[in-house]
N, C-alpha and C. Protein backbone atom coordinates (compact mmCIF):
# COMPACT_ATOMS: atom_id res chain seq x y z
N UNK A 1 0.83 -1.19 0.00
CA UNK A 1 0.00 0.00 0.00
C UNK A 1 0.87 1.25 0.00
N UNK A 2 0.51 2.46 0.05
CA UNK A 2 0.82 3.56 0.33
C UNK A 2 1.36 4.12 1.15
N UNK A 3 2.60 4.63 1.24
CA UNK A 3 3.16 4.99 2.42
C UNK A 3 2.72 5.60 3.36
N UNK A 4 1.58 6.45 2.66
CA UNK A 4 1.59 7.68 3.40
C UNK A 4 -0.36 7.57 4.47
N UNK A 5 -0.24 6.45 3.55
CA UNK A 5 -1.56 5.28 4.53
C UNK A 5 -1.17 4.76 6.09
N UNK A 6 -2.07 4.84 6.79
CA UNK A 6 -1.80 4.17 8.19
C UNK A 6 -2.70 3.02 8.09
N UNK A 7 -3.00 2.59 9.55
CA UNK A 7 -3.30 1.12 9.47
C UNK A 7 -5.31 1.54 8.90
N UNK A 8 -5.61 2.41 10.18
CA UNK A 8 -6.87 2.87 9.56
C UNK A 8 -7.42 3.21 8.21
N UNK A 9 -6.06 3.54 7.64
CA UNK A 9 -6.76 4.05 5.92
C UNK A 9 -6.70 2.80 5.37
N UNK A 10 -5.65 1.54 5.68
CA UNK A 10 -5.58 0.60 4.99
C UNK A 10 -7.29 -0.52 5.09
N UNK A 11 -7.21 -0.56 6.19
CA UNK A 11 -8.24 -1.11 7.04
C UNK A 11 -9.45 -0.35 5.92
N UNK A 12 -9.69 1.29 5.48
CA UNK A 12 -10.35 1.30 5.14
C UNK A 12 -10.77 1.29 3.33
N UNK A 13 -10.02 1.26 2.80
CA UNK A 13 -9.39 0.73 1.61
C UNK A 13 -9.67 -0.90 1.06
N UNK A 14 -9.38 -1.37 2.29
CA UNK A 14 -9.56 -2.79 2.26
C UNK A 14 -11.15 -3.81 2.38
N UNK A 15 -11.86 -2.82 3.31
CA UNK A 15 -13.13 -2.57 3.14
C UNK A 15 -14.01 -2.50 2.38
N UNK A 16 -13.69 -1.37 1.71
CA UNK A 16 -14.32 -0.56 0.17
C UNK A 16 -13.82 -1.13 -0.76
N UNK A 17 -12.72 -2.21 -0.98
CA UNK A 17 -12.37 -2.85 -1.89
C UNK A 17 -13.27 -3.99 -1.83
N UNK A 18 -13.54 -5.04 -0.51
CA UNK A 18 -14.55 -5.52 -0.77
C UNK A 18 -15.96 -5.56 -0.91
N UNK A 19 -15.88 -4.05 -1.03
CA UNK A 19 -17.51 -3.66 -0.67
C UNK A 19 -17.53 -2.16 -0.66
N UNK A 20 -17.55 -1.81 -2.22
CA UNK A 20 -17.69 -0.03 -2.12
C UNK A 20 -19.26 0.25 -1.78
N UNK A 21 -19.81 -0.43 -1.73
CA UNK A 21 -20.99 0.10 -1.75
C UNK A 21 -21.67 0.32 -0.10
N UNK A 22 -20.97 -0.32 0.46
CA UNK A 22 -20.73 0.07 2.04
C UNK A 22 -21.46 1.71 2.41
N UNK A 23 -22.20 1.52 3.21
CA UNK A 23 -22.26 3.16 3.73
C UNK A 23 -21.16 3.48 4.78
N UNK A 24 -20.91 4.71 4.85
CA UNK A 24 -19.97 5.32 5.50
C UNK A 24 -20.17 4.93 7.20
N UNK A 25 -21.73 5.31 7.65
CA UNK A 25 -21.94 4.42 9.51
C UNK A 25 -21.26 3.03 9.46
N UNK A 26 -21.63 1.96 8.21
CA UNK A 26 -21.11 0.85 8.54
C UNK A 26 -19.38 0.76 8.24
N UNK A 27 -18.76 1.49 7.61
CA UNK A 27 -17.49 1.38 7.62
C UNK A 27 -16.89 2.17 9.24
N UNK A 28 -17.95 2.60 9.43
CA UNK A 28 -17.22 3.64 11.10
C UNK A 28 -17.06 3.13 11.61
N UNK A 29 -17.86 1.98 11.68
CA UNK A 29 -18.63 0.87 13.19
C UNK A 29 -17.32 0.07 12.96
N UNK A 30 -17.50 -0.67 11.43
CA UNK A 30 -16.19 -2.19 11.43
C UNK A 30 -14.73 -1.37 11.70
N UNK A 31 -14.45 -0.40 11.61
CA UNK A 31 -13.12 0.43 12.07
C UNK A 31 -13.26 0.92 13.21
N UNK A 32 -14.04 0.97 13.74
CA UNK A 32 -14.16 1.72 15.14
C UNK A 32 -13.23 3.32 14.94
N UNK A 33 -14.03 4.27 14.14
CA UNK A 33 -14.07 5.57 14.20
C UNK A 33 -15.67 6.06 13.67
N UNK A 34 -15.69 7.57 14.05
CA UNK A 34 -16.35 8.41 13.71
C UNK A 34 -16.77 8.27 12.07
N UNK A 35 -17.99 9.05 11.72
CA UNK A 35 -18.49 8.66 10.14
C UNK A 35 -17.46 9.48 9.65
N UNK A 36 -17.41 10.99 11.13
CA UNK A 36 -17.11 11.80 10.24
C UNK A 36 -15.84 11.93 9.91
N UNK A 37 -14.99 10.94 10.15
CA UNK A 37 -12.96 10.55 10.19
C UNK A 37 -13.53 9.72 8.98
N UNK A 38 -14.32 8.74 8.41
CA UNK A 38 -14.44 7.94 7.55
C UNK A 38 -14.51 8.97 6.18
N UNK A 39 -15.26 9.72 6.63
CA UNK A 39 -15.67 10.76 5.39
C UNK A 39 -14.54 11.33 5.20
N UNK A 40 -13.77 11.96 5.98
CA UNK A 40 -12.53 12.86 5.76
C UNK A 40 -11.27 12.17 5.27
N UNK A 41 -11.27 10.62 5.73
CA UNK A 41 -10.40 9.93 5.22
C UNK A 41 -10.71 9.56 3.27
N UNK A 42 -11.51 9.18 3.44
CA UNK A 42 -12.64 8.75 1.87
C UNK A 42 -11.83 10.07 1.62
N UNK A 43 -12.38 11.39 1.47
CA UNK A 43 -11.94 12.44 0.63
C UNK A 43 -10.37 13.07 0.52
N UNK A 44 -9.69 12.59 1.33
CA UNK A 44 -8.33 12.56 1.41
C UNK A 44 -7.67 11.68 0.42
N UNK A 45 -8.61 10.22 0.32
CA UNK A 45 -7.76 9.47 -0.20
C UNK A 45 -8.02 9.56 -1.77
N UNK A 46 -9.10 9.94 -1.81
CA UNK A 46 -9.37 10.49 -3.51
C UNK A 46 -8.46 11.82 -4.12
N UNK A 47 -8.62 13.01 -3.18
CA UNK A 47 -7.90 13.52 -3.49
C UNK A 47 -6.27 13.50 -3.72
N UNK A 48 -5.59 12.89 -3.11
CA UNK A 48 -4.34 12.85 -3.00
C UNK A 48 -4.04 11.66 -3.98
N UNK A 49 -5.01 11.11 -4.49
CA UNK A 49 -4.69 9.96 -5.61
C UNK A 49 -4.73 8.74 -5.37
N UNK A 50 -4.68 8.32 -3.83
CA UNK A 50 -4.75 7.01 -3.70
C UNK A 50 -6.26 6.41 -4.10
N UNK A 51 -6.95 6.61 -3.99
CA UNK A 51 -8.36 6.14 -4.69
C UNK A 51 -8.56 6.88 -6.19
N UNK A 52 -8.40 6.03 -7.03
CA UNK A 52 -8.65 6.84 -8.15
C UNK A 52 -10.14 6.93 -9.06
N UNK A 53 -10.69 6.07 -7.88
CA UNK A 53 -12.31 6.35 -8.49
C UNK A 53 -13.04 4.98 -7.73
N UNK A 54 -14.10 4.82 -8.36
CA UNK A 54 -15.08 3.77 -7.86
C UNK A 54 -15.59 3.80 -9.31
N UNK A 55 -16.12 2.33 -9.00
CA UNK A 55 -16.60 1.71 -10.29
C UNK A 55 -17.66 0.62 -10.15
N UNK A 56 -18.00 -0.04 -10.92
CA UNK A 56 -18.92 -0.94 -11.39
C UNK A 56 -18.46 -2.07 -11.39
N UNK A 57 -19.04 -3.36 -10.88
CA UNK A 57 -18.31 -4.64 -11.49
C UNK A 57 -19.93 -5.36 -11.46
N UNK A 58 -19.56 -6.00 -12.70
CA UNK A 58 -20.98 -6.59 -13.21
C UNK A 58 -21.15 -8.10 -13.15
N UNK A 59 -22.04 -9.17 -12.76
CA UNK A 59 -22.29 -10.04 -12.63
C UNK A 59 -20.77 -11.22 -13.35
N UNK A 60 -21.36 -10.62 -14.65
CA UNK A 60 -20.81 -11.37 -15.41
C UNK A 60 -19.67 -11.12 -15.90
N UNK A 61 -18.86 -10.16 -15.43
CA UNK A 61 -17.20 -10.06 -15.22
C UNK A 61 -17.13 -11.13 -14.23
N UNK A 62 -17.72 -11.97 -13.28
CA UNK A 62 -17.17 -12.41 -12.36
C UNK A 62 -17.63 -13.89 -12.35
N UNK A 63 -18.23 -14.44 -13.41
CA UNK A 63 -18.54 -15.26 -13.58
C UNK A 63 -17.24 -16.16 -14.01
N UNK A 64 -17.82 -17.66 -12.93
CA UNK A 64 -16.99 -18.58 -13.16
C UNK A 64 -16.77 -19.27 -13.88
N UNK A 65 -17.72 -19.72 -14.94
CA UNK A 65 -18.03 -20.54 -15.98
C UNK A 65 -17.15 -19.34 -16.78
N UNK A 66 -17.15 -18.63 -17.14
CA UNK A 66 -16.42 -18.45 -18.92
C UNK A 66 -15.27 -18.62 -18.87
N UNK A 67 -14.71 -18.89 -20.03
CA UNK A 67 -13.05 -19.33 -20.18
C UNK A 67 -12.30 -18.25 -20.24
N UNK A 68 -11.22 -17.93 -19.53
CA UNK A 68 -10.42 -17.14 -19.60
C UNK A 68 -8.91 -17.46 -19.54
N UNK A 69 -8.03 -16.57 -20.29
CA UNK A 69 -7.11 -16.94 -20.37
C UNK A 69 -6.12 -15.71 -20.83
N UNK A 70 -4.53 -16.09 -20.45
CA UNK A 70 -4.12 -14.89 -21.11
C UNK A 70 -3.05 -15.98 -22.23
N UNK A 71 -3.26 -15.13 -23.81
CA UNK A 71 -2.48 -15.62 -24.78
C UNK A 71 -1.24 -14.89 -24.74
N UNK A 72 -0.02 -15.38 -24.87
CA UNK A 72 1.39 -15.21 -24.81
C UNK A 72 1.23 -14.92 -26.63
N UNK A 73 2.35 -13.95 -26.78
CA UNK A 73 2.19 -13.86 -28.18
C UNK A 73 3.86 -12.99 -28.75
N UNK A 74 4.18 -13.60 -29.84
CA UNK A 74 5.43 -13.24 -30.54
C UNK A 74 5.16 -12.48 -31.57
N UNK A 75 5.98 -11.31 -32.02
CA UNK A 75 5.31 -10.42 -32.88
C UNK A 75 6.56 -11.06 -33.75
N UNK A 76 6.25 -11.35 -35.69
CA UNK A 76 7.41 -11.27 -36.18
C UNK A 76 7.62 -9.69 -37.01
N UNK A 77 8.69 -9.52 -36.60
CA UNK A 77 9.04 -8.60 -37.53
C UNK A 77 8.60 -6.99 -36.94
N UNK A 78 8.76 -5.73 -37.25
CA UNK A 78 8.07 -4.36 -36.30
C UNK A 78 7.15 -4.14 -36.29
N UNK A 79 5.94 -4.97 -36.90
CA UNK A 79 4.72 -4.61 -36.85
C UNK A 79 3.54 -5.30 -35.38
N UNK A 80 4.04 -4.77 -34.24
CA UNK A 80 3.19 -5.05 -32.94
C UNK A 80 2.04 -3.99 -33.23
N UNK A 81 2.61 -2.84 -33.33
CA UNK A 81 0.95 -1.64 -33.22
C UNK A 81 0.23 -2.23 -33.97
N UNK A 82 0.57 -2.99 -35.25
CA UNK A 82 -0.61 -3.56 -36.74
C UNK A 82 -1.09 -4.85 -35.96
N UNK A 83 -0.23 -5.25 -35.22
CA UNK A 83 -0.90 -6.75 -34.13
C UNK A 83 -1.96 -6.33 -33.45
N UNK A 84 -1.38 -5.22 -32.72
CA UNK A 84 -2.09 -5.14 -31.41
C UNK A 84 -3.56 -4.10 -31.79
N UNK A 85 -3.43 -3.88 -32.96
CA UNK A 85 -4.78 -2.63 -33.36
C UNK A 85 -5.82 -4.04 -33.68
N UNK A 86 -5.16 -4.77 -34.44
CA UNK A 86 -5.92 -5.99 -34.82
C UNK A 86 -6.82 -6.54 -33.32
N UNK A 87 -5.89 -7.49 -32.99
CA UNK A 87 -6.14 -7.34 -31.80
C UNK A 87 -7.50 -6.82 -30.92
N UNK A 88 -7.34 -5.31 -30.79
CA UNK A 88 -8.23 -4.96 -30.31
C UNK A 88 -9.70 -4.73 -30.66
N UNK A 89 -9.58 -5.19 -31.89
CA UNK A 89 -10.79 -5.44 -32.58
C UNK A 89 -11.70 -6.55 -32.34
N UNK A 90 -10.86 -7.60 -31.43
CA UNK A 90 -11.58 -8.24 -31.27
C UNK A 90 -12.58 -8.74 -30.15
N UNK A 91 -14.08 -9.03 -29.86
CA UNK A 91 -14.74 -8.30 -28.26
C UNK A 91 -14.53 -9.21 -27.54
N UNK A 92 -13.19 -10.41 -27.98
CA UNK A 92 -13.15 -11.50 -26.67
C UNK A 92 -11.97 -11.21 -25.96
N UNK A 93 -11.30 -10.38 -26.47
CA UNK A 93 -9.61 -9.80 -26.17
C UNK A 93 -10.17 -8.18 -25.27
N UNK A 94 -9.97 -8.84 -23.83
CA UNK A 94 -10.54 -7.76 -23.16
C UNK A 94 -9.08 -6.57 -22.25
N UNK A 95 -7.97 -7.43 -22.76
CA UNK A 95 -7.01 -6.58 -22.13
C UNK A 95 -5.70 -6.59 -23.49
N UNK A 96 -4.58 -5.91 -23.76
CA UNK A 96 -3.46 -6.38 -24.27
C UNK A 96 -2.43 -5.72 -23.64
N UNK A 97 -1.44 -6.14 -23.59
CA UNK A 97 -0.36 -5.78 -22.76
C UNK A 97 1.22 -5.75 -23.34
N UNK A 98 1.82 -5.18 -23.73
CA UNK A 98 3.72 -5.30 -23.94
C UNK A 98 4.10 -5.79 -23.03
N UNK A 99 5.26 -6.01 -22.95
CA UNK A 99 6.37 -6.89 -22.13
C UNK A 99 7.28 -7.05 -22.98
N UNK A 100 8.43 -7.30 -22.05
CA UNK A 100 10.04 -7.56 -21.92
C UNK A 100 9.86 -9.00 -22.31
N UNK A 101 11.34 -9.73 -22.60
CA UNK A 101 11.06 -10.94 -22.87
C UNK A 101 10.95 -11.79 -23.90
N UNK A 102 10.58 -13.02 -23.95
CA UNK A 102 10.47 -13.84 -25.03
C UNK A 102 9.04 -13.56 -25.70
N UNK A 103 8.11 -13.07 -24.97
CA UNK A 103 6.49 -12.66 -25.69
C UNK A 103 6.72 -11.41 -25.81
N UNK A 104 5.98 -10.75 -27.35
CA UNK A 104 6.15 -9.23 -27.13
C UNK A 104 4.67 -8.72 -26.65
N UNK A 105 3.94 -9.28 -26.80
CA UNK A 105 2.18 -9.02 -26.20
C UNK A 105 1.29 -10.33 -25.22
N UNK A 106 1.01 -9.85 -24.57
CA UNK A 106 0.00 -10.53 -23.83
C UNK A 106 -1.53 -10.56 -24.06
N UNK A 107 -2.40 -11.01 -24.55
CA UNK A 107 -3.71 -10.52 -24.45
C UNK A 107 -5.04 -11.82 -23.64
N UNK A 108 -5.53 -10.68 -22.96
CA UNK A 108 -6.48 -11.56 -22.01
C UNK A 108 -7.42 -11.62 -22.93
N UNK A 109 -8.22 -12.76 -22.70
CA UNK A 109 -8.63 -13.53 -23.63
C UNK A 109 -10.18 -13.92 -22.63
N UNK A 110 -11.42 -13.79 -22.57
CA UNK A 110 -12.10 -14.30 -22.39
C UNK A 110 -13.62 -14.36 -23.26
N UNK A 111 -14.28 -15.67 -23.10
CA UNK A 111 -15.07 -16.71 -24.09
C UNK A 111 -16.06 -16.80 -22.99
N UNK A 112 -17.10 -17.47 -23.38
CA UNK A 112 -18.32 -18.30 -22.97
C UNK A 112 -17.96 -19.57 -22.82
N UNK A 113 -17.22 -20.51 -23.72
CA UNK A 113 -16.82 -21.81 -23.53
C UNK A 113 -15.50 -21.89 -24.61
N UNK A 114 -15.45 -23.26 -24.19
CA UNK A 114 -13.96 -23.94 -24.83
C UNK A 114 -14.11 -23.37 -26.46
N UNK A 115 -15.35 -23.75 -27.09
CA UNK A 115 -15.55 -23.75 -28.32
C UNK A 115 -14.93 -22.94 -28.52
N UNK A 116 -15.42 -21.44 -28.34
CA UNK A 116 -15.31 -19.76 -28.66
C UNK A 116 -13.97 -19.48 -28.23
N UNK A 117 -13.37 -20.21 -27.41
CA UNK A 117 -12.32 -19.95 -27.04
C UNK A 117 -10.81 -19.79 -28.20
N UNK A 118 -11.34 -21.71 -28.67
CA UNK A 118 -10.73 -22.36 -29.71
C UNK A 118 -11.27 -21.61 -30.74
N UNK A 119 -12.09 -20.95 -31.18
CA UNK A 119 -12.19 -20.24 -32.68
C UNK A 119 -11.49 -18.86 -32.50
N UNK A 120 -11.64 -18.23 -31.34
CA UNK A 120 -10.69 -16.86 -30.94
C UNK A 120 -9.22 -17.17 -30.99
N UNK A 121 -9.01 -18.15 -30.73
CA UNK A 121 -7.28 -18.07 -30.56
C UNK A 121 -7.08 -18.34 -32.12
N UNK A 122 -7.63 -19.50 -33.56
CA UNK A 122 -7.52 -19.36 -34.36
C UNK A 122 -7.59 -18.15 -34.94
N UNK A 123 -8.37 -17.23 -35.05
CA UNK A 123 -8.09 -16.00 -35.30
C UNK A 123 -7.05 -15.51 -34.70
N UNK A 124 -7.15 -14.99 -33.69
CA UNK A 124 -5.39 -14.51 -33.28
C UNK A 124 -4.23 -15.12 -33.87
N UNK A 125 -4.56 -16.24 -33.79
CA UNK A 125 -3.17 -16.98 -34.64
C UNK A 125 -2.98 -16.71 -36.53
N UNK A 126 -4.48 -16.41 -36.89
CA UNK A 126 -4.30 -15.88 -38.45
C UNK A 126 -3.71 -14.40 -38.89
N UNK A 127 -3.64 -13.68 -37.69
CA UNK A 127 -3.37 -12.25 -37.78
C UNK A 127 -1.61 -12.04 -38.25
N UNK A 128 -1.75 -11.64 -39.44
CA UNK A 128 -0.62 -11.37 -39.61
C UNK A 128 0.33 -10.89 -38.85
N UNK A 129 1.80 -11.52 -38.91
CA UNK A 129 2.64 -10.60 -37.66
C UNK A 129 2.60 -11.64 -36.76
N UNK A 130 1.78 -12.59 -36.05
CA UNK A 130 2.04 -13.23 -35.16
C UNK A 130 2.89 -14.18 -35.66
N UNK A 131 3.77 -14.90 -34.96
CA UNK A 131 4.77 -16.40 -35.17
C UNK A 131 4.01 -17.02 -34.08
N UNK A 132 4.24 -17.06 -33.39
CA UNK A 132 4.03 -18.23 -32.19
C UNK A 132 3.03 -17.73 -31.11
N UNK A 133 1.69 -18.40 -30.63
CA UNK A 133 1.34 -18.25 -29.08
C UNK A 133 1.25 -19.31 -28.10
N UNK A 134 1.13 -18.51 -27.14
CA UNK A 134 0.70 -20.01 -26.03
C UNK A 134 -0.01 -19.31 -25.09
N UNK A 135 -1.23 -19.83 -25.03
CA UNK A 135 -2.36 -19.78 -23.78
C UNK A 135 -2.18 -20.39 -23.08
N UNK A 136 -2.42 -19.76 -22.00
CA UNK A 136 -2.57 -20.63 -20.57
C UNK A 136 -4.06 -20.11 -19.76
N UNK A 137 -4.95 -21.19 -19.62
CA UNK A 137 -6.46 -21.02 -18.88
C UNK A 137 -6.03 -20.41 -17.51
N UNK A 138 -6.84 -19.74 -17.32
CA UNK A 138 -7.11 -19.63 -15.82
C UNK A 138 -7.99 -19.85 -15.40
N UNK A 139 -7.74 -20.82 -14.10
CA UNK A 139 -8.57 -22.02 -13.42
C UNK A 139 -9.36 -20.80 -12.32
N UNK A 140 -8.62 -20.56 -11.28
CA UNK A 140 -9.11 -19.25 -10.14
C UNK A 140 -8.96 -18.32 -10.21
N UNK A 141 -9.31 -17.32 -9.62
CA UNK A 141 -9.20 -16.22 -9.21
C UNK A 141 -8.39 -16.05 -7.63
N UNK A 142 -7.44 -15.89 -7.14
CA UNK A 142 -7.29 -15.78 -5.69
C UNK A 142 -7.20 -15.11 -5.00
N UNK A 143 -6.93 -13.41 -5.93
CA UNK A 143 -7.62 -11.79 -5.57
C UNK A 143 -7.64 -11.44 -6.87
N UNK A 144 -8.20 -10.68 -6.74
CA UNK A 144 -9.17 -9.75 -7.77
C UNK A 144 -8.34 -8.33 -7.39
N UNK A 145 -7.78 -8.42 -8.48
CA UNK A 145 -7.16 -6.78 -8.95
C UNK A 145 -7.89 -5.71 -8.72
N UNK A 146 -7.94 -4.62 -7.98
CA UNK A 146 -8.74 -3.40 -7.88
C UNK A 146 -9.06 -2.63 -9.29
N UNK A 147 -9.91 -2.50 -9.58
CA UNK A 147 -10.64 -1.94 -10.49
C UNK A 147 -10.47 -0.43 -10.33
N UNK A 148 -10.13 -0.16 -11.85
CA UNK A 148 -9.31 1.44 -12.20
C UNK A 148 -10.52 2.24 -12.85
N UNK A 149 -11.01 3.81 -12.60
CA UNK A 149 -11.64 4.16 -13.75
C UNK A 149 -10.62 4.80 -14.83
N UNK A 150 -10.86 5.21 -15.60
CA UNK A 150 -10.22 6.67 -16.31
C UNK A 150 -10.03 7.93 -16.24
């Protein structure tokens, strides 16, 4: 966390991460402070940047059944931006990423089932510019990344 966080801001961070939708009395009570230290903390921590927003998470981002995965991917030759524009064209490729390394892109990859899965990665694999990928499924979840707005 944040340096400039104490145990209370963490405590309350940690909270609102599992549960923004929390009212401010019930975050006072499980921290044992005032609403009105909860409130002043909340607006401290937005302002100064450590909270950079609140957001939405929808059923079915969190659903266990769909296949997800992130594809490892080799660009041949300088054309990654012509990969990766491709790429983003497509609505099962919900993240892409650079990296160092033997992969020059990463892209998260999630489907409804195996099928859709297997016809998405054939496409990725027809996109010019690619040489080589390798997917790897992901089975769990074992935290859940905090959710960014813009």
């Amino acid at each position: 966390m944040n340096k400039l966080m104490d145990d209370t801001d963490q405590r309350l961070v940690a909270a609102l991460r599992a549960d923004g939708r929390r009212s401010v009395s019930d975050l006072a009570l499980d921290i044992g402070v005032s609403r009105a230290t909860i409130r002043a903390r909340m607006d401290r921590l937005v302002a100064s940047g450590v909270i950079a927003g609140f957001t939405v998470q929808l059923t079915s981002d969190l659903q266990d059944h769909r296949v997800r995965a992130l594809t490892l991917i080799e660009v041949e030759g300088k054309v990654a931006n012509r990969v990766a524009a491709r790429l983003r064209g497509l609505p099962a490729v919900q993240a892409i990423h650079t990296t160092n390394g033997r992969w020059d892109l990463i892209a998260e990859v999630v489907t409804e089932d195996l099928q859709s899965f297997d016809d998405v990665l054939r496409t990725i694999r027809l996109i010019d510019g690619i040489g080589v990928t390798e997917s790897n499924l992901l089975l769990s979840t074992l935290k859940q990344p905090a959710l960014r707005t813009a």
